[in-house]
Protein backbone atom coordinates (compact mmCIF):
# COMPACT_ATOMS: atom_id res chain seq x y z
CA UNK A 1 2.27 -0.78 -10.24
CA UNK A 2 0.69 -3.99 -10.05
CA UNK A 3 -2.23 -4.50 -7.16
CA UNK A 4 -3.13 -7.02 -4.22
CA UNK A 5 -6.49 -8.57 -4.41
CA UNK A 6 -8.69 -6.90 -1.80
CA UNK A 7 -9.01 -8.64 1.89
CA UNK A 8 -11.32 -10.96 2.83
CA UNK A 9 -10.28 -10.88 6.54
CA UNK A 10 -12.56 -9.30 9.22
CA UNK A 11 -9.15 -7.03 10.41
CA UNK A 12 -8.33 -6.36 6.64
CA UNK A 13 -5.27 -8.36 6.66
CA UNK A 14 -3.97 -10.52 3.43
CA UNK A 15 -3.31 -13.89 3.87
CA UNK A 16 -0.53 -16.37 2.33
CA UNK A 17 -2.38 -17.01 -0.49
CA UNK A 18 -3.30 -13.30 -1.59
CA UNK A 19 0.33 -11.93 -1.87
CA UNK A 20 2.08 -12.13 -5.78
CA UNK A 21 5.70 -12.10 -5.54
CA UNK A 22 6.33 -9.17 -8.16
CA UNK A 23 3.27 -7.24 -6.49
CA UNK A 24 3.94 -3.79 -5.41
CA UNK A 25 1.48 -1.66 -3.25
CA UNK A 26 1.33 2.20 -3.02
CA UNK A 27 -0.08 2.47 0.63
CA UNK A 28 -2.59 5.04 0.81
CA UNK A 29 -1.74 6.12 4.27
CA UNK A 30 0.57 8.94 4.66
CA UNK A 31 1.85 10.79 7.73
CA UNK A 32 3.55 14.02 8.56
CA UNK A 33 6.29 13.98 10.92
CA UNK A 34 6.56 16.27 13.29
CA UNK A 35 9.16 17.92 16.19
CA UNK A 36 6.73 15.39 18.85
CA UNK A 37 7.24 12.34 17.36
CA UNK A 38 10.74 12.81 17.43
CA UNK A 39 10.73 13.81 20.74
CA UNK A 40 8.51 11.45 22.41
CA UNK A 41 10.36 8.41 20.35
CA UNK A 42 13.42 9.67 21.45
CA UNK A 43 12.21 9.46 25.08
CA UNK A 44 10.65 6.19 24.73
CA UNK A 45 13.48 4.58 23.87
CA UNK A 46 15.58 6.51 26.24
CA UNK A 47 17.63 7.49 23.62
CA UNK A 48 19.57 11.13 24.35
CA UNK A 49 21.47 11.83 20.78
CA UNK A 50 21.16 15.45 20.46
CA UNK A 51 20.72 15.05 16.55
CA UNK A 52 17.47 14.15 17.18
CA UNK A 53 16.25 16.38 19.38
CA UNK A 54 19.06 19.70 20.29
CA UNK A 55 17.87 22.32 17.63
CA UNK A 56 20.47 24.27 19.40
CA UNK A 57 23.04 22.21 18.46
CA UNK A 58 21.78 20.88 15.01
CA UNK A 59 21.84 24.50 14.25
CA UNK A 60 25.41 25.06 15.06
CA UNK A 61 27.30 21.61 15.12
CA UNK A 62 25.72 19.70 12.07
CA UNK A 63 25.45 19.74 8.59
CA UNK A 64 21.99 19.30 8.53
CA UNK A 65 21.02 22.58 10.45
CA UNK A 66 18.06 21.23 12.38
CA UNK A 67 17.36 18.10 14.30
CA UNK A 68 17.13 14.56 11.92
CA UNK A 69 14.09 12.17 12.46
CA UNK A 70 15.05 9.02 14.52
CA UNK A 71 15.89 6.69 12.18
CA UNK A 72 14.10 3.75 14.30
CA UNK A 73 11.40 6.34 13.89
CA UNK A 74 11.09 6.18 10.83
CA UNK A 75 11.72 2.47 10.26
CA UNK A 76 8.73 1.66 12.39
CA UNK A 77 6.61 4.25 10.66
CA UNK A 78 7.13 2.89 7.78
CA UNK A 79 6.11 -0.66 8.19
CA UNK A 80 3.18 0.75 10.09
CA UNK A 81 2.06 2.52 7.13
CA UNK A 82 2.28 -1.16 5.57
CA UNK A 83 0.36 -3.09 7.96
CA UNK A 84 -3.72 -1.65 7.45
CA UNK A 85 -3.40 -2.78 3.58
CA UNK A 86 -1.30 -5.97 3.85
CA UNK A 87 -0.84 -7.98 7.56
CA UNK A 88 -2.93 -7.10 9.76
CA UNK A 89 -4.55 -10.12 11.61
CA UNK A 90 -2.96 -12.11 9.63
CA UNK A 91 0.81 -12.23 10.86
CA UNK A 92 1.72 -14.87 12.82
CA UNK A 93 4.78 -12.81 13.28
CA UNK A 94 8.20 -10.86 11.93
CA UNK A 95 11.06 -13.21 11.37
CA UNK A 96 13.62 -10.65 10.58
CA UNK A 97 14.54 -7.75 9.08
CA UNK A 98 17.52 -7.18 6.98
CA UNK A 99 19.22 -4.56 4.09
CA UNK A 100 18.21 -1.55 6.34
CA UNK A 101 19.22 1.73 5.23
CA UNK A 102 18.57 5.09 5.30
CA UNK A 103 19.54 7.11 2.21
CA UNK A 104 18.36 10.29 2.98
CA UNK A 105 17.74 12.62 6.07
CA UNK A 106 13.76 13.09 6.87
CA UNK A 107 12.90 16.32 8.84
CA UNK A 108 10.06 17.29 11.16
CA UNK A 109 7.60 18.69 8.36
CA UNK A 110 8.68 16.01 5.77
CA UNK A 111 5.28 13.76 4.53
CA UNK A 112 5.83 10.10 4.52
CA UNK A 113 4.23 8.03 2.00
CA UNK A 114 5.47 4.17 1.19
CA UNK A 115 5.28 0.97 -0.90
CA UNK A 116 5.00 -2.34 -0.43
CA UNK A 117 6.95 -5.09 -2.94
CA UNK A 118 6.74 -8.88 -2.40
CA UNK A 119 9.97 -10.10 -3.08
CA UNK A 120 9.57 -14.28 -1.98
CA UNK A 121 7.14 -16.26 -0.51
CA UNK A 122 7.10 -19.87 0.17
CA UNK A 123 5.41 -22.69 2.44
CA UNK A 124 6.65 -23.17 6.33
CA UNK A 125 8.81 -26.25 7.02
CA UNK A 126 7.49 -26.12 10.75
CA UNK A 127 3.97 -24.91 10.56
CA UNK A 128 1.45 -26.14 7.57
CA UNK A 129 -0.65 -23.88 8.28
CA UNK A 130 1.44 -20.67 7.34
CA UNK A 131 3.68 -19.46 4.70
CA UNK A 132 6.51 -17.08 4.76
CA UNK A 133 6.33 -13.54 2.68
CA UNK A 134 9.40 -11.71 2.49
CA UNK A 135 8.54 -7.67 1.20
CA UNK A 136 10.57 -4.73 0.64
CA UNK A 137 9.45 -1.72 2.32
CA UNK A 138 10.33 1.75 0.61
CA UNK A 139 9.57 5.38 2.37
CA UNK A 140 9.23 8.24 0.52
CA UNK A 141 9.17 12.33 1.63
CA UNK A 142 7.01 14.26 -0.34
CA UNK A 143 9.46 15.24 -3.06
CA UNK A 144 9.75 11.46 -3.63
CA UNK A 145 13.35 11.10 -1.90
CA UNK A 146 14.12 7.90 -0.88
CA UNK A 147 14.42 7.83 2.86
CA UNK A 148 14.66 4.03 4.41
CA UNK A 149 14.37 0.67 2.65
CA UNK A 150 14.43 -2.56 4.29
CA UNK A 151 13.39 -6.41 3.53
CA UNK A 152 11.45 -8.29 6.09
CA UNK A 153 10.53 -11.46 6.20
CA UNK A 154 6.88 -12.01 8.02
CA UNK A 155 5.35 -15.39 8.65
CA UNK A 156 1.58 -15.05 7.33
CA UNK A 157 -1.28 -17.13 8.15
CA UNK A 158 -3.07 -19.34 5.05
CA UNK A 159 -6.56 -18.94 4.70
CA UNK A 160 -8.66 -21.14 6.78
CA UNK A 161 -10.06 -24.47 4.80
CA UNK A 162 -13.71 -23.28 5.11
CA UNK A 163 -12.61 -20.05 2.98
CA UNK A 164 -10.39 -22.10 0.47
């Protein structure tokens, strides 16, 4: 798996100029998930679907037998897990997400670890002074199951002339 150069920005972030396309990162970060995080994301977002949070009726109405993850959950822990070792402080901001999916069920328990792959990158049209990465997330459980994927594209500050 082929490595990032290390950060030289206060916040740890990468900037333009550090990412490879063909670069993958293992992210050292890993969390477990647990029956809270399920339930308070499923408040937060004021979202009631029993699947996530009716053991009850997991137990006896699904095929899974217990309540599934949030899937929105998940996608946002998993480019959290990405941000200490690639954007942070650096992104000017996400310009879109796309080829979402979730392959796999993740349970409260499951361990998430994830990579990093730089897919594209090129210069703004709009804004000299950034570039545009586009990466492909990947989250793992701890059997290595596949559990979400997507691509986003993130518009990524260059390094500042005085560092250049």
């Amino acid at each position: 798996m082929s490595t990032l150069p290390a950060s030289t920005h206060p916040r740890g972030g990468l900037y333009f100029e550090d990412f490879e396309v063909g670069a993958t990162l293992r992210h050292r970060l890993t969390r477990t998930v647990t029956q809270m995080d399920n339930m308070l994301f499923s408040n937060m977002t004021l979202n009631p679907q029993p699947l996530h949070i009716d053991a009850h009726f997991c137990a006896t109405e699904t095929e899974w037998g217990k309540p599934l993850m949030n899937s929105l959950f998940t996608l946002g822990l998993m480019i959290g897990i990405s941000v200490n070792d690639t954007t942070v402080g650096t992104t000017i901001g996400n310009l879109g997400m796309t080829e979402t999916r979730f392959p796999a069920p993740l349970f409260e328990g499951d361990t998430v670890s994830v990579t990093t792959e730089v897919v594209a990158k090129r210069e703004s049209r709009s804004r000299p002074e950034a570039g545009i990465v586009e990466f492909v997330h990947r989250a793992y459980k701890q059997d290595g199951t596949l559990v979400a994927e997507c691509r986003r594209q993130a518009m990524m500050r260059k390094r500042p002339a005085a560092e250049a």
